[in-house]
C-alpha atoms as a PDB file:
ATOM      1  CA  UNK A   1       2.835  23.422   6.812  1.00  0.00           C
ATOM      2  CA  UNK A   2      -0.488  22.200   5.102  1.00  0.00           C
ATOM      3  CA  UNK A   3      -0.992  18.140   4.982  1.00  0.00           C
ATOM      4  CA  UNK A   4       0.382  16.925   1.623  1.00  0.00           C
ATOM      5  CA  UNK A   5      -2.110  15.335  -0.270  1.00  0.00           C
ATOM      6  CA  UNK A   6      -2.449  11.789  -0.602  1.00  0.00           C
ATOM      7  CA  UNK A   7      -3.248  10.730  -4.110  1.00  0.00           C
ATOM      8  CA  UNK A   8      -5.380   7.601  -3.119  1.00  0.00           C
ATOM      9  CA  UNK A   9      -6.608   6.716  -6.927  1.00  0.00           C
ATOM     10  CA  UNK A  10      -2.968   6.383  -7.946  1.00  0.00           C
ATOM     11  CA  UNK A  11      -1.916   4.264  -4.551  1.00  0.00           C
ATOM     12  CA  UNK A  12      -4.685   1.843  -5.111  1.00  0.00           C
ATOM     13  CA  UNK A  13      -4.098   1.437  -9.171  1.00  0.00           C
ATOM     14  CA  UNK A  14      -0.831   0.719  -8.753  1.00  0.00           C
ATOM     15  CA  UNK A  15      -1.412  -2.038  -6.079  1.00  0.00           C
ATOM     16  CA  UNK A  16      -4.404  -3.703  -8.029  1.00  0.00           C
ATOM     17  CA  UNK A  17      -2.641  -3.326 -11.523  1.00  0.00           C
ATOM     18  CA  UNK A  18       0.182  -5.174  -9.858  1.00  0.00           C
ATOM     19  CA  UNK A  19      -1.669  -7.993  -7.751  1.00  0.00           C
ATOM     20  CA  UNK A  20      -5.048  -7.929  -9.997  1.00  0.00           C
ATOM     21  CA  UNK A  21      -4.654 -12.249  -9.671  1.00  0.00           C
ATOM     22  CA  UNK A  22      -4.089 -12.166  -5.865  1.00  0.00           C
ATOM     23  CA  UNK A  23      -7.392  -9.259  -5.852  1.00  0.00           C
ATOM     24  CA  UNK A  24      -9.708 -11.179  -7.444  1.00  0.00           C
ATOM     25  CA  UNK A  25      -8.944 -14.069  -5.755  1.00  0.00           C
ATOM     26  CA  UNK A  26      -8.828 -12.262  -2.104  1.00  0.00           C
ATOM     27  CA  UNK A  27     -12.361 -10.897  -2.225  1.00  0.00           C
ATOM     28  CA  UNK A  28     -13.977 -12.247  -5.271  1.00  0.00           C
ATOM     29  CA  UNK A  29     -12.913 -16.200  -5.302  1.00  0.00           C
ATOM     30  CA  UNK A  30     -16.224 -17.272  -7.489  1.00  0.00           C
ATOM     31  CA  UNK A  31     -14.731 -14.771 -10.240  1.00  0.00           C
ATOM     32  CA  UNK A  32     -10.865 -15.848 -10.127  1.00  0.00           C
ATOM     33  CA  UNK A  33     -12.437 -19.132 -10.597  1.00  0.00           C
ATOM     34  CA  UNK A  34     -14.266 -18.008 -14.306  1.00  0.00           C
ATOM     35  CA  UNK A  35     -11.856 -15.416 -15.259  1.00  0.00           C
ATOM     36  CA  UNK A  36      -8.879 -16.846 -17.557  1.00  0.00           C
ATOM     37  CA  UNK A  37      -5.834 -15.196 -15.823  1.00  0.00           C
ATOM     38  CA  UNK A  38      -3.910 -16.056 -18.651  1.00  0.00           C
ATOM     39  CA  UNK A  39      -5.156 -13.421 -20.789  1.00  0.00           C
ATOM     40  CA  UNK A  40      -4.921 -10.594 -18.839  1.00  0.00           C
ATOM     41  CA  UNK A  41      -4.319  -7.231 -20.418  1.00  0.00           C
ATOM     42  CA  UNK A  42      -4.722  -3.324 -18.660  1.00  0.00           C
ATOM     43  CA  UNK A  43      -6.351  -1.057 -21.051  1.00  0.00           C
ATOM     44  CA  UNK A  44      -5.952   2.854 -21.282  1.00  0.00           C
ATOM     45  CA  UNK A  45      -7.727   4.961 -18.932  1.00  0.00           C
ATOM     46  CA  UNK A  46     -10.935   6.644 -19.892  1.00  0.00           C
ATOM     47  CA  UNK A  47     -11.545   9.857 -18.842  1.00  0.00           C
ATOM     48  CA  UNK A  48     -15.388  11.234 -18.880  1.00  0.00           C
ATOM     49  CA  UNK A  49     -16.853  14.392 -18.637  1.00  0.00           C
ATOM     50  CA  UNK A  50     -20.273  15.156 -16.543  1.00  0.00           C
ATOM     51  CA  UNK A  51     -21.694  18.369 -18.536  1.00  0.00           C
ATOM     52  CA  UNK A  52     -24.494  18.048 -15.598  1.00  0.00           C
ATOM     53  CA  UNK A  53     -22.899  18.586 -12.678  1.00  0.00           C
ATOM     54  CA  UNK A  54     -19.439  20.243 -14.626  1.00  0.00           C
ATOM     55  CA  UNK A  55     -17.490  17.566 -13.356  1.00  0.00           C
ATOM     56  CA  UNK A  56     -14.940  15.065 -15.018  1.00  0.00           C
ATOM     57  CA  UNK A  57     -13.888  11.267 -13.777  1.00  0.00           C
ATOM     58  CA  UNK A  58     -11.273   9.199 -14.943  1.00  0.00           C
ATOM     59  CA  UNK A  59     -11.817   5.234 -14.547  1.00  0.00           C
ATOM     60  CA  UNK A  60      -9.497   3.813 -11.965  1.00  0.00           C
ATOM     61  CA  UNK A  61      -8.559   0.386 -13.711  1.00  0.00           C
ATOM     62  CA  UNK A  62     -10.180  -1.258 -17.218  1.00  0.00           C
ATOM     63  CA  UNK A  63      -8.695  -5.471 -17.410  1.00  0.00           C
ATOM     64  CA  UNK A  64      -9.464  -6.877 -20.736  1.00  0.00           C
ATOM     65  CA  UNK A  65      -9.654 -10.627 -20.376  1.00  0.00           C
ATOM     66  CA  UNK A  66     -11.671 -13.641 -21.399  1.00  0.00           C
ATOM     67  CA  UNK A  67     -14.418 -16.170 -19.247  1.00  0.00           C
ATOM     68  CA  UNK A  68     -13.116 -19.474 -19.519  1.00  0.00           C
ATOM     69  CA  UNK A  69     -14.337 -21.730 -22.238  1.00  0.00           C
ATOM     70  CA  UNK A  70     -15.434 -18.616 -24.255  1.00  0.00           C
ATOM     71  CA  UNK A  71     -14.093 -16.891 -27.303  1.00  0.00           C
ATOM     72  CA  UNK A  72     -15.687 -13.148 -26.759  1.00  0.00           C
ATOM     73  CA  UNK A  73     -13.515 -10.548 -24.659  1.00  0.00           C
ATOM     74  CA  UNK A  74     -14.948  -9.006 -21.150  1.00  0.00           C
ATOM     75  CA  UNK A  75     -13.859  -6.452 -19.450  1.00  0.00           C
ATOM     76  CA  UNK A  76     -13.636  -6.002 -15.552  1.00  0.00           C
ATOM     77  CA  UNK A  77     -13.605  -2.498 -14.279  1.00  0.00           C
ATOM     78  CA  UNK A  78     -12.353  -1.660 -10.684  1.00  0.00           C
ATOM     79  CA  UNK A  79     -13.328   1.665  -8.977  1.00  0.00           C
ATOM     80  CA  UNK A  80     -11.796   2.850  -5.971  1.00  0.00           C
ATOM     81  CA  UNK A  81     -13.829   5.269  -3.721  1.00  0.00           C
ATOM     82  CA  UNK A  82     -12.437   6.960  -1.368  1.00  0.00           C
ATOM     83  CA  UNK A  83     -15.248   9.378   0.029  1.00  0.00           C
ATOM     84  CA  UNK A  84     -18.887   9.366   0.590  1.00  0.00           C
ATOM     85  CA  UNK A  85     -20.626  10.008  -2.339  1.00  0.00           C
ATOM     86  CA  UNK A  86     -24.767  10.012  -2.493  1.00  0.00           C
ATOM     87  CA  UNK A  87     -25.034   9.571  -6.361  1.00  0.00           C
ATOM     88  CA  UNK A  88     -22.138   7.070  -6.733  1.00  0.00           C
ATOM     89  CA  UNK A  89     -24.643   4.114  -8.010  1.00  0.00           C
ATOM     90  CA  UNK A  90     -25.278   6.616 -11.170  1.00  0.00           C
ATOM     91  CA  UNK A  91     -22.143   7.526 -11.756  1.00  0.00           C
ATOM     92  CA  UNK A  92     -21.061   3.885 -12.256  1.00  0.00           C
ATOM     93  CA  UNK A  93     -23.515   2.999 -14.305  1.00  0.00           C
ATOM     94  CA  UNK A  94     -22.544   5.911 -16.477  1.00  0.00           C
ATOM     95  CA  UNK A  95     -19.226   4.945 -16.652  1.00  0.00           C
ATOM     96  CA  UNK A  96     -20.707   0.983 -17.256  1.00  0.00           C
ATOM     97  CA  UNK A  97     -22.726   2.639 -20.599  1.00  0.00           C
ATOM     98  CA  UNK A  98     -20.360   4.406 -21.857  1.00  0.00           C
ATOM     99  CA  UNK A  99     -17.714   1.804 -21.584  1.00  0.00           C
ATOM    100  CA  UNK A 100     -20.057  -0.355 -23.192  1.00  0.00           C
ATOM    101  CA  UNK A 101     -21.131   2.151 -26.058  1.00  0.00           C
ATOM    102  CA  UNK A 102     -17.204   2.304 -26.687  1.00  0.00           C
ATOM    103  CA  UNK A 103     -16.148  -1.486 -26.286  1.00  0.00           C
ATOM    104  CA  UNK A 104     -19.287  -3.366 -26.701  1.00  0.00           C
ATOM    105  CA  UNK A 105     -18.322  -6.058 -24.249  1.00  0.00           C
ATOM    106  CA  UNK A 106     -19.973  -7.636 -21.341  1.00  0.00           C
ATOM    107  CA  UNK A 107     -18.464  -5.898 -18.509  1.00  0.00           C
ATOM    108  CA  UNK A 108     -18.160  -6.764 -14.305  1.00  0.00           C
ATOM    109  CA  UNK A 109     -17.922  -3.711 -12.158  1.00  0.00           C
ATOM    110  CA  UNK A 110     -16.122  -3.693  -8.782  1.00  0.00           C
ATOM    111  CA  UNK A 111     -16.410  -0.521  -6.691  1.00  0.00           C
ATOM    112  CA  UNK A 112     -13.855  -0.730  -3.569  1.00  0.00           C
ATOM    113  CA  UNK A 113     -14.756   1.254  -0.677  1.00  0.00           C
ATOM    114  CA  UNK A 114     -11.537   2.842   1.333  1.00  0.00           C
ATOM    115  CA  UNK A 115     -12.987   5.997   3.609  1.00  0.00           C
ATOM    116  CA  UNK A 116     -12.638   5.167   7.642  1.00  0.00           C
ATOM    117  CA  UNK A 117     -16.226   5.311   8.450  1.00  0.00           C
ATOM    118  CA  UNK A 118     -18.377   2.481   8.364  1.00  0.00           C
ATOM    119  CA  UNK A 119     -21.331   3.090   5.733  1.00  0.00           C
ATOM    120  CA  UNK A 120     -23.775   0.786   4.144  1.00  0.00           C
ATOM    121  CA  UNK A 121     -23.096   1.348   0.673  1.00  0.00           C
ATOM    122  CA  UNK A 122     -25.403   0.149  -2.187  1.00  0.00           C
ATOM    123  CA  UNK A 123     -24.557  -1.977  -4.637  1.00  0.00           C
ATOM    124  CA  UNK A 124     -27.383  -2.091  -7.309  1.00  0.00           C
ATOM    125  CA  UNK A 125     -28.977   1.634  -9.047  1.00  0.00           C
ATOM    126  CA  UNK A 126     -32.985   0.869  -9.942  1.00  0.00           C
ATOM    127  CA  UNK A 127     -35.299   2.590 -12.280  1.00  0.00           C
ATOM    128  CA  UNK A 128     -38.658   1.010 -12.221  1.00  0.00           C
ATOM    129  CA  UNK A 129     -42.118   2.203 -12.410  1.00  0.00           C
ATOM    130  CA  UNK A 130     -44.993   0.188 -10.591  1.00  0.00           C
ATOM    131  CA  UNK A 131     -45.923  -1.609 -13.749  1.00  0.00           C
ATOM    132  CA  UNK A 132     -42.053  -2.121 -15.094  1.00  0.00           C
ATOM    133  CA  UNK A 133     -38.464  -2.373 -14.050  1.00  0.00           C
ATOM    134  CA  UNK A 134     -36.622  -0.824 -16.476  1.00  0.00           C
ATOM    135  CA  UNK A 135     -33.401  -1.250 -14.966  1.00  0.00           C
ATOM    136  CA  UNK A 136     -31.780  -3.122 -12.107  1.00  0.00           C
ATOM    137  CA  UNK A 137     -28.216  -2.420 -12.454  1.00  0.00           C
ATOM    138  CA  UNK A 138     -25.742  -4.119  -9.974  1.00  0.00           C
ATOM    139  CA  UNK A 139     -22.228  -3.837  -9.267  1.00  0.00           C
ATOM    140  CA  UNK A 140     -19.888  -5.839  -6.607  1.00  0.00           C
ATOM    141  CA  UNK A 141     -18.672  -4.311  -3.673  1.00  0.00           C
ATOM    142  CA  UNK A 142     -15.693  -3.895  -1.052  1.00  0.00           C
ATOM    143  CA  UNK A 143     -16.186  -2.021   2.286  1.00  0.00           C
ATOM    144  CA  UNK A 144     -12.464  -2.275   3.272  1.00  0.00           C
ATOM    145  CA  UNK A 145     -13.246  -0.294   6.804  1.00  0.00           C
ATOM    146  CA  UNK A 146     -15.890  -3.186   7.413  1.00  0.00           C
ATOM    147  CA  UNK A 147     -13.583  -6.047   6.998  1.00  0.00           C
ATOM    148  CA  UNK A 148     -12.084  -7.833  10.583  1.00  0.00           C
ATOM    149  CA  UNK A 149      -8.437  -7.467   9.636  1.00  0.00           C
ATOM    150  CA  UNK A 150      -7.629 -10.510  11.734  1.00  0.00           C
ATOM    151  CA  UNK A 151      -9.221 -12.377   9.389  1.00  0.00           C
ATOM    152  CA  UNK A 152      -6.829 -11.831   6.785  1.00  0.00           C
ATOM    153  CA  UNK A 153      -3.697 -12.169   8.150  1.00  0.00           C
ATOM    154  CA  UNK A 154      -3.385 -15.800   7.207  1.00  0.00           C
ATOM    155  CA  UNK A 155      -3.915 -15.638   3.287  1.00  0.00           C
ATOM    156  CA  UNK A 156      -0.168 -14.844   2.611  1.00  0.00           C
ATOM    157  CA  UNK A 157      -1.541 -12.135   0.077  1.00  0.00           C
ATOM    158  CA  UNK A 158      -0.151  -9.293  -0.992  1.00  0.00           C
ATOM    159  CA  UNK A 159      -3.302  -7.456  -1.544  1.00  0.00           C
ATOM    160  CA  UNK A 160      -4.318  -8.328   1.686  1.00  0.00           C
ATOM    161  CA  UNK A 161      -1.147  -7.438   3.540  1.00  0.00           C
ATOM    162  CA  UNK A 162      -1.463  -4.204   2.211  1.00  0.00           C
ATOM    163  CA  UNK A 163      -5.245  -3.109   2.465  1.00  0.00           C
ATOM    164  CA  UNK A 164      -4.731  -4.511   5.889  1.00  0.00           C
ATOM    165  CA  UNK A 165      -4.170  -0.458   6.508  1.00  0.00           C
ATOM    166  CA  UNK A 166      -7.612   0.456   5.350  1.00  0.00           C
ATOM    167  CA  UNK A 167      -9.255  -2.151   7.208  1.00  0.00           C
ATOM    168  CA  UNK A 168     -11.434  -2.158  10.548  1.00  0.00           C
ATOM    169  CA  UNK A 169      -9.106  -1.750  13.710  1.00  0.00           C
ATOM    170  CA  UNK A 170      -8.907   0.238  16.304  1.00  0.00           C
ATOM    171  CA  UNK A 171      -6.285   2.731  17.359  1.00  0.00           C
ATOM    172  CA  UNK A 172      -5.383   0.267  20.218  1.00  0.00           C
ATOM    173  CA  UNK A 173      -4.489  -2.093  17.668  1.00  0.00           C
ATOM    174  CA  UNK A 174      -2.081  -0.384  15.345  1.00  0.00           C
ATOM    175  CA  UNK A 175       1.086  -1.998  16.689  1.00  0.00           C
ATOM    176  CA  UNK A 176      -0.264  -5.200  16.369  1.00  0.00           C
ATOM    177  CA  UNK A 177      -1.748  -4.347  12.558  1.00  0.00           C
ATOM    178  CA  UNK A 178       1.744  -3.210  11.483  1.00  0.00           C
ATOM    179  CA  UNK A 179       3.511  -6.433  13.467  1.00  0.00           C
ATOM    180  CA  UNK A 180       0.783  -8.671  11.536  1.00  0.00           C
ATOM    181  CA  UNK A 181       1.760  -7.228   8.514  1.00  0.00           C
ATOM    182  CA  UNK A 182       5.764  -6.952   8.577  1.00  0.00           C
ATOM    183  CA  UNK A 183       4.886 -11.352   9.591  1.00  0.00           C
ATOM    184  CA  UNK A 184       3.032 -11.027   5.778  1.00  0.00           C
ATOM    185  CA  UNK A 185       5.797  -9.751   4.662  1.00  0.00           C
ATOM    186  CA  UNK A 186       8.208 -11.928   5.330  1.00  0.00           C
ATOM    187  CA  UNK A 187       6.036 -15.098   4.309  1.00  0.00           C
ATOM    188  CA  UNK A 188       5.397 -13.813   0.812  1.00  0.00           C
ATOM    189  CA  UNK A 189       9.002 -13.661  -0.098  1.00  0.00           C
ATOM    190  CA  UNK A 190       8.072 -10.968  -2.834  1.00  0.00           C
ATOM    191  CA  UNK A 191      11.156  -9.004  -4.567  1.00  0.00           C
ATOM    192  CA  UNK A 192      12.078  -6.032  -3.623  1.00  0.00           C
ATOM    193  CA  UNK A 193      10.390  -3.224  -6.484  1.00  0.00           C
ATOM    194  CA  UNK A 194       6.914  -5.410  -4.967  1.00  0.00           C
ATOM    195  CA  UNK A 195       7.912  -5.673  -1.568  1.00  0.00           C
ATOM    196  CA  UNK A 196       8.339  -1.474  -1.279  1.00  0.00           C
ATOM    197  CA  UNK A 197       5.314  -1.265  -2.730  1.00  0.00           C
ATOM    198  CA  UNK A 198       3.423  -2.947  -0.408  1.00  0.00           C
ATOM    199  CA  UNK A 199       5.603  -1.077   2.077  1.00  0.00           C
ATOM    200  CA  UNK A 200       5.200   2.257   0.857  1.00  0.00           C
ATOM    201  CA  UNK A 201       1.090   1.618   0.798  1.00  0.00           C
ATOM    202  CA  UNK A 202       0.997   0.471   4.141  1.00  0.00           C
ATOM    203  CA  UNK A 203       2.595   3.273   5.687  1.00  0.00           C
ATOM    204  CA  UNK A 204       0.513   5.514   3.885  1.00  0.00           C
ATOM    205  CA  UNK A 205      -2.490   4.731   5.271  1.00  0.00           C
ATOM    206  CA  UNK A 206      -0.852   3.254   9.166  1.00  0.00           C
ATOM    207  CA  UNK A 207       1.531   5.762  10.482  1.00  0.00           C
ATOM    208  CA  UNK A 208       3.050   4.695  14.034  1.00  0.00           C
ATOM    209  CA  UNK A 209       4.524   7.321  16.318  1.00  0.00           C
ATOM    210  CA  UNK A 210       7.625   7.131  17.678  1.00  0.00           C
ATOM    211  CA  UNK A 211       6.435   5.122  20.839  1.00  0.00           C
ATOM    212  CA  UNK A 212       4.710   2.867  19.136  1.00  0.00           C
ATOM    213  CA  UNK A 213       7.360   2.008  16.743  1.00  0.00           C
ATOM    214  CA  UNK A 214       9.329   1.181  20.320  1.00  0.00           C
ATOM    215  CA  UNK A 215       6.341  -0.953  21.683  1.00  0.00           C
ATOM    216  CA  UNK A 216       6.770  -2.919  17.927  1.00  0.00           C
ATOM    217  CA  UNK A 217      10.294  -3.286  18.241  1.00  0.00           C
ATOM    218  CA  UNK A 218       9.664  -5.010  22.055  1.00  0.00           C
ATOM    219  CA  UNK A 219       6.817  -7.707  20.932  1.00  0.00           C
ATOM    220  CA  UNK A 220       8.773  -8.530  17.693  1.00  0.00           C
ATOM    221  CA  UNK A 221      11.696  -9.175  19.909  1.00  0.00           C
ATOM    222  CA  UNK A 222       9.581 -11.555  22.142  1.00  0.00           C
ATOM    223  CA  UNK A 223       8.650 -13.408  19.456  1.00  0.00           C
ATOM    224  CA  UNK A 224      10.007 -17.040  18.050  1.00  0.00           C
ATOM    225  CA  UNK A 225      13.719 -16.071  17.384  1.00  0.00           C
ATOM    226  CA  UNK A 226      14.337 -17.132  13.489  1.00  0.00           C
ATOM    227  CA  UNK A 227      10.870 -14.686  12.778  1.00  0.00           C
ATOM    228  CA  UNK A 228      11.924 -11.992  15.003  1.00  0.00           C
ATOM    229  CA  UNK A 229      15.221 -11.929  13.495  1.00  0.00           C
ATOM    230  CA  UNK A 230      14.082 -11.893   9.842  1.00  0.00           C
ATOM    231  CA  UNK A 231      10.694  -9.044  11.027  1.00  0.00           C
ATOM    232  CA  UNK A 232      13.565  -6.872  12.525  1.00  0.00           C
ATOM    233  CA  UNK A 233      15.733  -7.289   9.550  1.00  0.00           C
ATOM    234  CA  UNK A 234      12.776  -6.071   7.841  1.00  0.00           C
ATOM    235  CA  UNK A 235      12.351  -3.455  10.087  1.00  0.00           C
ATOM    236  CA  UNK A 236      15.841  -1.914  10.204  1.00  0.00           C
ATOM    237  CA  UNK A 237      16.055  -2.187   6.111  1.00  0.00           C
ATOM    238  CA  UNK A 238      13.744   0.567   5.717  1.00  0.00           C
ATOM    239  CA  UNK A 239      14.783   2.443   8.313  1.00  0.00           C
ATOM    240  CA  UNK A 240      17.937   2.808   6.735  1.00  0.00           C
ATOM    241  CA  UNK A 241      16.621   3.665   3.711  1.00  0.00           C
ATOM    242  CA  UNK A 242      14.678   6.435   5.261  1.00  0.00           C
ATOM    243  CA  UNK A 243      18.180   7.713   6.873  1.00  0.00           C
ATOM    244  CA  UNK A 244      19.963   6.948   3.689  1.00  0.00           C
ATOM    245  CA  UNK A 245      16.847   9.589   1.990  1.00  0.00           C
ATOM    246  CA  UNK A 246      17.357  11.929   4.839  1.00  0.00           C
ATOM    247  CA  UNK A 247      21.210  12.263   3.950  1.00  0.00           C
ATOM    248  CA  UNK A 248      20.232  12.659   0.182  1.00  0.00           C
ATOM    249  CA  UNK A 249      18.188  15.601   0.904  1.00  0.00           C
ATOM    250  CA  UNK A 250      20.779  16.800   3.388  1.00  0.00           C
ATOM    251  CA  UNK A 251      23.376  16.441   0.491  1.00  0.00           C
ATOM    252  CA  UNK A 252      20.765  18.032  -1.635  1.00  0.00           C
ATOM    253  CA  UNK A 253      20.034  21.034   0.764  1.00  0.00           C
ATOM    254  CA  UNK A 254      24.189  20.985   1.232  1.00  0.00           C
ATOM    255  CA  UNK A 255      24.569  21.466  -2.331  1.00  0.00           C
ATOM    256  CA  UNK A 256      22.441  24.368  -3.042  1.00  0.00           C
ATOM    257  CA  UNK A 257      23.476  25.997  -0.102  1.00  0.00           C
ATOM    258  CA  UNK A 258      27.144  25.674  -0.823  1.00  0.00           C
ATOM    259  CA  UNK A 259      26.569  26.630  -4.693  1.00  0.00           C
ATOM    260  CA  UNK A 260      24.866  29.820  -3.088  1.00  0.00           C
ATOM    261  CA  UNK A 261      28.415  30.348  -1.315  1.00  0.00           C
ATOM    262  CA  UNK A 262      30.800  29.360  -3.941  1.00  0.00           C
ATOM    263  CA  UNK A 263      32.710  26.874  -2.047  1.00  0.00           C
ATOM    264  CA  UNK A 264      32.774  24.047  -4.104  1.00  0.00           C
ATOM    265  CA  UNK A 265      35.471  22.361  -2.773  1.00  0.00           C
ATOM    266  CA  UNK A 266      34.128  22.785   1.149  1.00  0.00           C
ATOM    267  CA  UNK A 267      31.013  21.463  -0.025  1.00  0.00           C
ATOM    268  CA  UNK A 268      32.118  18.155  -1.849  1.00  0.00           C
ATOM    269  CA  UNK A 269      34.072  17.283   1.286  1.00  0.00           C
ATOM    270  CA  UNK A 270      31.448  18.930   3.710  1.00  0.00           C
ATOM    271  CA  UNK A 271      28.669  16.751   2.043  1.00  0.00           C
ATOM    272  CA  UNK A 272      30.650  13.729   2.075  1.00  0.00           C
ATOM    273  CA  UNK A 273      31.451  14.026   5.841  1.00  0.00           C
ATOM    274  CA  UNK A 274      28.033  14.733   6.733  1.00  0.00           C
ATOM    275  CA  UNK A 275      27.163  11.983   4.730  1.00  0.00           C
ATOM    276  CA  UNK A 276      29.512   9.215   6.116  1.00  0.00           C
ATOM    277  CA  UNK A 277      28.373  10.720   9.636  1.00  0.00           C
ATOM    278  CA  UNK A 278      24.952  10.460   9.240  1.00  0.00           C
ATOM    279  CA  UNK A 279      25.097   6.973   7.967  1.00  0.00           C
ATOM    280  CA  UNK A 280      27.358   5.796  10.871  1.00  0.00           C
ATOM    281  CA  UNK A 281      25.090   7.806  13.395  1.00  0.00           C
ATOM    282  CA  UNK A 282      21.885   5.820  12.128  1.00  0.00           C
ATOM    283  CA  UNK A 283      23.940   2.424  12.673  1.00  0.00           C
ATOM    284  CA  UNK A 284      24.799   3.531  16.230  1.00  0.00           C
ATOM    285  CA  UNK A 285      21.131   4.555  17.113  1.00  0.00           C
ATOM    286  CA  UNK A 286      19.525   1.266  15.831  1.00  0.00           C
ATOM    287  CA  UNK A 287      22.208  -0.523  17.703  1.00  0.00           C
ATOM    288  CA  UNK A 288      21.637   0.683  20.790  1.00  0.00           C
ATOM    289  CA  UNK A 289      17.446   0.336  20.604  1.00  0.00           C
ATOM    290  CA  UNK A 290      18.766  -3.524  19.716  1.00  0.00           C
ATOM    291  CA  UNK A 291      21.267  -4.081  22.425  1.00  0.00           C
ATOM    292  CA  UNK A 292      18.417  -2.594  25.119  1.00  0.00           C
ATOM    293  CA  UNK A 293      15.939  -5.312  23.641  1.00  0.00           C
ATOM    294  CA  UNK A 294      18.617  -7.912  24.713  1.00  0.00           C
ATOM    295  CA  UNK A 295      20.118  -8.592  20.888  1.00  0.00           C
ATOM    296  CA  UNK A 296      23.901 -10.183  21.322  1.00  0.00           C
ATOM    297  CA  UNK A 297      26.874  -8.221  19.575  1.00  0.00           C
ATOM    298  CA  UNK A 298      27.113 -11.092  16.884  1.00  0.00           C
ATOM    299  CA  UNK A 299      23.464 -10.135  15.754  1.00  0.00           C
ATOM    300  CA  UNK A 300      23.678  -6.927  15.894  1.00  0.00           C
ATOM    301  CA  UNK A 301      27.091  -7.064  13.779  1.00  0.00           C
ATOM    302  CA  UNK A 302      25.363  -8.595  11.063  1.00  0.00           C
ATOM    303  CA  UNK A 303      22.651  -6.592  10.804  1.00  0.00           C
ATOM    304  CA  UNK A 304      24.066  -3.396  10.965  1.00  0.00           C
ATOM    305  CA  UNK A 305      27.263  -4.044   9.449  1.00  0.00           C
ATOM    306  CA  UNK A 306      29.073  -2.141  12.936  1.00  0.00           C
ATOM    307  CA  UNK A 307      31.926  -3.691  14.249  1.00  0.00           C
ATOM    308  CA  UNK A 308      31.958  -6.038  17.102  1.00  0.00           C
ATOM    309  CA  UNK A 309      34.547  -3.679  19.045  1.00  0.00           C
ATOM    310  CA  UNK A 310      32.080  -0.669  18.745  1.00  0.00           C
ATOM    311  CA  UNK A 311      28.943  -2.400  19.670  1.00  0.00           C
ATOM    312  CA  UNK A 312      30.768  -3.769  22.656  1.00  0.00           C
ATOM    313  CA  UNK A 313      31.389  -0.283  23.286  1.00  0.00           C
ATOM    314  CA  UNK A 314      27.913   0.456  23.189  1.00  0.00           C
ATOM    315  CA  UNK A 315      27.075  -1.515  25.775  1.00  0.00           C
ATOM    316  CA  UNK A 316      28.758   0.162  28.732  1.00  0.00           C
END
């Protein structure tokens, strides 16, 4: 089966787009404090066509906003690049002249870095002659795979909870990455359309194996009980959700199967057995992997929803 493709642009708009306050002031604190967040507005995207090389690049994210104390509009443009690229300086300053032959706006580029390899990328594009500079173009710059993620698992921000995924740990430390970052979680309190975003970007980009999703469950149990509790609430809320999608494409799969057969009334009551089962089987697995970490039958209850008879059950 061929690796689906992961549309990185898209992943990392939607994130920014929806924490652009909590970006700028994550990486780019001298910024947040100039910008007037209070006028914030996300402009169309602009798509541009390289007749050179045959190519054509759509701008990630355009933010029309103001400098404090001024009248006159500015414009911050993120890129997000997700591959090595030798002639990336030129291409942003293409995009910065031909945003700026459209809008005719001072405008502050930001270029974010996301492949796993640590590169020195530049940060400036210079035409000069030894007589003249005719341009020193600059742009600002983050190397996500250079950043120490440990260093970020204070802020309590989303942006950082998420990118935490793209930073610079080792395969040793994945466990502890996704632990750190469940712990975020939690703290930010976010609602739940925000929170699955975060989630769904994380696991995108951190993927544990079946082992190490064990070896998580153990150290969150060992941690201080009211956090454990509400990390492996966390924890077991999207895992049901991933069983509750696995029964929807079961019923799915169950439905055009039994359409191909004509048995419409086996299949209603086929799908709705299977789906009742499955549910009930995905209770009984999680509460076993919580009664062999040493969680009591009046935990377990409430977080599963089994009763206490059953889980008692369980246990011999």
């Amino acid at each position: 089966m061929a690796k689906q493709r992961i549309d990185h642009d898209r992943l990392f708009k939607e994130l920014l787009s929806t924490f652009f306050e909590d970006f700028l002031l994550l990486f780019f604190p001298d910024v947040y404090e100039h910008i007037d967040v209070h006028h914030l507005s996300f402009l169309s995207e602009e798509l541009f066509t390289d007749v050179t090389a045959g190519e054509k690049h759509r701008v990630d994210l355009l933010v029309e906003t103001k400098v404090k104390g001024e009248d006159g509009l500015v414009i911050v443009h993120v890129e997000h690049q997700s591959y090595k690229q030798r002639t990336f300086p030129e291409r942003m300053f293409l995009y910065f002249s031909r945003l700026f032959q459209k809008h005719r706006r001072r405008i502050l580029p930001i270029v974010i870095f996301s492949y796993d390899e640590r590169h020195d990328e530049p940060s400036s594009l210079m035409i000069q002659f030894p007589f003249l500079m005719v341009l020193d173009f600059r742009f600002l710059t983050v190397e996500l795979h250079k950043l120490p993620w440990r260093e970020y698992i204070r802020r309590d921000n989303p942006v950082a909870a998420a990118l935490l995924s793209k930073m610079g740990y080792n395969e040793s430390e994945k466990v502890e990455v996704k632990k750190e970052f469940l712990r975020m979680l939690v703290r930010l309190e976010l609602d739940e359309a925000k929170q699955r975003l975060l989630f769904g970007f994380f696991e995108t980009y951190l993927w544990l194996s079946e082992a190490e999703e064990i070896q998580l469950r153990n150290e969150v149990s060992q941690m201080e009980t009211k956090e454990a509790k509400q990390v492996m609430e966390l924890i077991i809320s999207y895992e049901q959700r991933g069983i509750e999608k696995g029964i929807q494409q079961g019923v799915k799969q169950g439905i055009e199967q039994g359409l191909k057969q004509g048995i419409k009334q086996g299949m209603k009551q086929g799908i709705e057995q299977g789906r009742q089962k499955g549910i009930e089987e995905g209770k009984i697995d999680i509460a076993k992997k919580m009664l062999a970490k040493g969680y009591d039958v009046d935990t377990i209850h409430e977080l599963t929803g089994l009763p206490a008879e059953k889980i008692e059950q369980l246990k011999k």
